[in-house]
C-alpha atoms as a PDB file:
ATOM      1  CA  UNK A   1       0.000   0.000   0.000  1.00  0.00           C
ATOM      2  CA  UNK A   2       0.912   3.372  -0.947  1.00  0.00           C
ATOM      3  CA  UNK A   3       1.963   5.361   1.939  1.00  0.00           C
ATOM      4  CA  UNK A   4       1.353   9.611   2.118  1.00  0.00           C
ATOM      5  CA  UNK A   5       2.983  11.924   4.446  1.00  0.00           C
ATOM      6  CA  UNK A   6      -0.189  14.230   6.035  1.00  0.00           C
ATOM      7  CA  UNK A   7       1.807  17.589   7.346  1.00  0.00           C
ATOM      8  CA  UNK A   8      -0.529  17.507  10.504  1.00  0.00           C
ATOM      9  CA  UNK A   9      -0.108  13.473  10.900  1.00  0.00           C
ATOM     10  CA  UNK A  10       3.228  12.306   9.620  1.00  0.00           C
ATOM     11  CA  UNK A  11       3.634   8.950   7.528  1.00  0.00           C
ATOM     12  CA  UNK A  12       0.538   7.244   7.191  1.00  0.00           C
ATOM     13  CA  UNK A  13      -0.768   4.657   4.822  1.00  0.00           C
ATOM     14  CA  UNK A  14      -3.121   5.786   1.558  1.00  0.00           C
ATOM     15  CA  UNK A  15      -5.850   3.555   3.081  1.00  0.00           C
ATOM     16  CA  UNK A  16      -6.585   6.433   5.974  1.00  0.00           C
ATOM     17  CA  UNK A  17      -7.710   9.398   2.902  1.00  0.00           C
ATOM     18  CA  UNK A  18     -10.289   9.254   0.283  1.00  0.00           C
ATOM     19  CA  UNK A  19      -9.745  11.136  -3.523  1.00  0.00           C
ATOM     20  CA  UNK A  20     -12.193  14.374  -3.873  1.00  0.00           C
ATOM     21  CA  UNK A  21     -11.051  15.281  -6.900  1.00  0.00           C
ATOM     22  CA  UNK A  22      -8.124  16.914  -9.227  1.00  0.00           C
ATOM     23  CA  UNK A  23      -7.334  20.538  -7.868  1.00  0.00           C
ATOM     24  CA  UNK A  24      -8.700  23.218  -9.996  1.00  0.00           C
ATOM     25  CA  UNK A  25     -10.046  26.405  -9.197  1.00  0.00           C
ATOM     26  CA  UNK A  26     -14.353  26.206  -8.480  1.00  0.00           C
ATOM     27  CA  UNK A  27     -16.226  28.543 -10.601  1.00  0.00           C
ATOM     28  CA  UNK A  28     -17.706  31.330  -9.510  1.00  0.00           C
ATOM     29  CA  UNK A  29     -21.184  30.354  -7.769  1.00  0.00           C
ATOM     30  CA  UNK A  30     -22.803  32.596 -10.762  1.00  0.00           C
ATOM     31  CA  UNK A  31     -21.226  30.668 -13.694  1.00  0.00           C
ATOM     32  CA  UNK A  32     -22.809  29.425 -16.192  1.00  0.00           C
ATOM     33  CA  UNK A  33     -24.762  25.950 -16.458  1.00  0.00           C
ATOM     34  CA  UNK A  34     -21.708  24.671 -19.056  1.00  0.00           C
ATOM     35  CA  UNK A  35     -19.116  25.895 -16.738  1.00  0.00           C
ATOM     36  CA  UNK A  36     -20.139  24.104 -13.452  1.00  0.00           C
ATOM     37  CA  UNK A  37     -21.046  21.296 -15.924  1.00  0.00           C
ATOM     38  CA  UNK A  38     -17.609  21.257 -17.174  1.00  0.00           C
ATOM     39  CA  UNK A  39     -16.553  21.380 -13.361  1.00  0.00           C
ATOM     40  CA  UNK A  40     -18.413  18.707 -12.128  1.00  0.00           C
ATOM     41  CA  UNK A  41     -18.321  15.653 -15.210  1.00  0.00           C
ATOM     42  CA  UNK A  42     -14.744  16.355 -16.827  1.00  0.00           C
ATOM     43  CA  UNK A  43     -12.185  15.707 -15.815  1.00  0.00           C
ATOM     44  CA  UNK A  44      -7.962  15.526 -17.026  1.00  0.00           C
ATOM     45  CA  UNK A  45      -6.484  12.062 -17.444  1.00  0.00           C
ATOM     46  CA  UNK A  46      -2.661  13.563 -17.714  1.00  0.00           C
ATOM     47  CA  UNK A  47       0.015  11.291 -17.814  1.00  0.00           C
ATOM     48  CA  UNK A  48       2.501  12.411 -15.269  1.00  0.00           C
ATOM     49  CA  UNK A  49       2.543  14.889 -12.703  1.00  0.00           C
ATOM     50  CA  UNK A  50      -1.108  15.738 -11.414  1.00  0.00           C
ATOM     51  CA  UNK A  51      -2.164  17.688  -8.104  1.00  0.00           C
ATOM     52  CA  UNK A  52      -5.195  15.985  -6.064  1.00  0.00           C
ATOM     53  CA  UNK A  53      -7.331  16.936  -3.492  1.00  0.00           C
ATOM     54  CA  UNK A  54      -7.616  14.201  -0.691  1.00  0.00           C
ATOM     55  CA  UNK A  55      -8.917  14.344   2.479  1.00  0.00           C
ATOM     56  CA  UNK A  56      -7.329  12.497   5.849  1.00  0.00           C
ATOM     57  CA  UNK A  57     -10.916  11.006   6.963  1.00  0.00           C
ATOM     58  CA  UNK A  58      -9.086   8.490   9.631  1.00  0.00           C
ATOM     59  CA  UNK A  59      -6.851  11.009  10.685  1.00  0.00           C
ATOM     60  CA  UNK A  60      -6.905  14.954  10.870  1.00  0.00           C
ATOM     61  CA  UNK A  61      -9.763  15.349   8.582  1.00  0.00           C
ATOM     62  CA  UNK A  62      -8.072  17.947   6.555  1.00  0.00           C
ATOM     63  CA  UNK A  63      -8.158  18.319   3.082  1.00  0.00           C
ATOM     64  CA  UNK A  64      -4.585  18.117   1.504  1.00  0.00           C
ATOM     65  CA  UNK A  65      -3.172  18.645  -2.451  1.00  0.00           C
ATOM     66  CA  UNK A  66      -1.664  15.729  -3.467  1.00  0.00           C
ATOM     67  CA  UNK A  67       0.793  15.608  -5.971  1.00  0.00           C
ATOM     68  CA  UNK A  68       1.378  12.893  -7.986  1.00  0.00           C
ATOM     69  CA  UNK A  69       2.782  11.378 -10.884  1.00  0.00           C
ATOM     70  CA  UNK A  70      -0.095   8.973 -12.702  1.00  0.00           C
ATOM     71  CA  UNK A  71       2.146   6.720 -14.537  1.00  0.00           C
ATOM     72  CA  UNK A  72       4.508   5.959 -11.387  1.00  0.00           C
ATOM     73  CA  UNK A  73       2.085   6.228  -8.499  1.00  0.00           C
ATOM     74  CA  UNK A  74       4.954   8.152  -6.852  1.00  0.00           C
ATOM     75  CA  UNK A  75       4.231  11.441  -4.383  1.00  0.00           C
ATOM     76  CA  UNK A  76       5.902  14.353  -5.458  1.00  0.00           C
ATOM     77  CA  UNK A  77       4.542  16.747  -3.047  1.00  0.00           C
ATOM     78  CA  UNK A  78       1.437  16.994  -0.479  1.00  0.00           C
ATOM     79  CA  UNK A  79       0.469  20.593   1.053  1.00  0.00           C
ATOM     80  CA  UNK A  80      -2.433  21.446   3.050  1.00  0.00           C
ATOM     81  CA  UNK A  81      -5.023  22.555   0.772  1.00  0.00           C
ATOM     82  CA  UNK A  82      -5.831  25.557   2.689  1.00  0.00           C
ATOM     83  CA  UNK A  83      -3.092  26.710   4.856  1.00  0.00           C
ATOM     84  CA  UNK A  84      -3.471  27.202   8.425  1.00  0.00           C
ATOM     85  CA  UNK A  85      -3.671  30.928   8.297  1.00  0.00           C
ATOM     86  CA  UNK A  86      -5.970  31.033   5.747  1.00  0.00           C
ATOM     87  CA  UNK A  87      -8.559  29.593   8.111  1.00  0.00           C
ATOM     88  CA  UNK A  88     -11.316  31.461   9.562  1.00  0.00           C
END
């Protein structure tokens, strides 16, 4: 099993955080129908390098940016998605 290093948590294995989705910006909440359609059912398939939003659900319960590179599985990098001072 693949293991991820939370900031908050340390080492843990990939089994403790579930996907959301691939980190883009969210539209605007007055975009248009095509936008948030584009949002919500399409998605990138790159091949290499690709940040990730997970979220530690049997640990912290933060959300984190993930990258990682799709053809070798490996972790490149992993942030907190939100920073702690950009909390409210």
């Amino acid at each position: 099993m693949q293991q991820f290093t939370c900031p908050y948590c340390g080492p843990r294995d990939q089994s403790e955080f579930t996907y959301g989705r691939e980190a883009t910006s969210v539209p605007a909440l007055d975009a248009s129908a095509a936008e948030w359609q584009r949002f919500v059912y399409e998605r990138d398939n790159p091949a290499g390098p690709h940040a990730e939003w997970w979220h530690h659900n049997h640990g912290c319960r933060q959300w984190l940016e993930i990258v990682r590179d799709t053809l070798t599985h490996e972790v490149l990098a992993i942030r907190a998605a939100r920073p702690p001072e950009d909390r409210g």
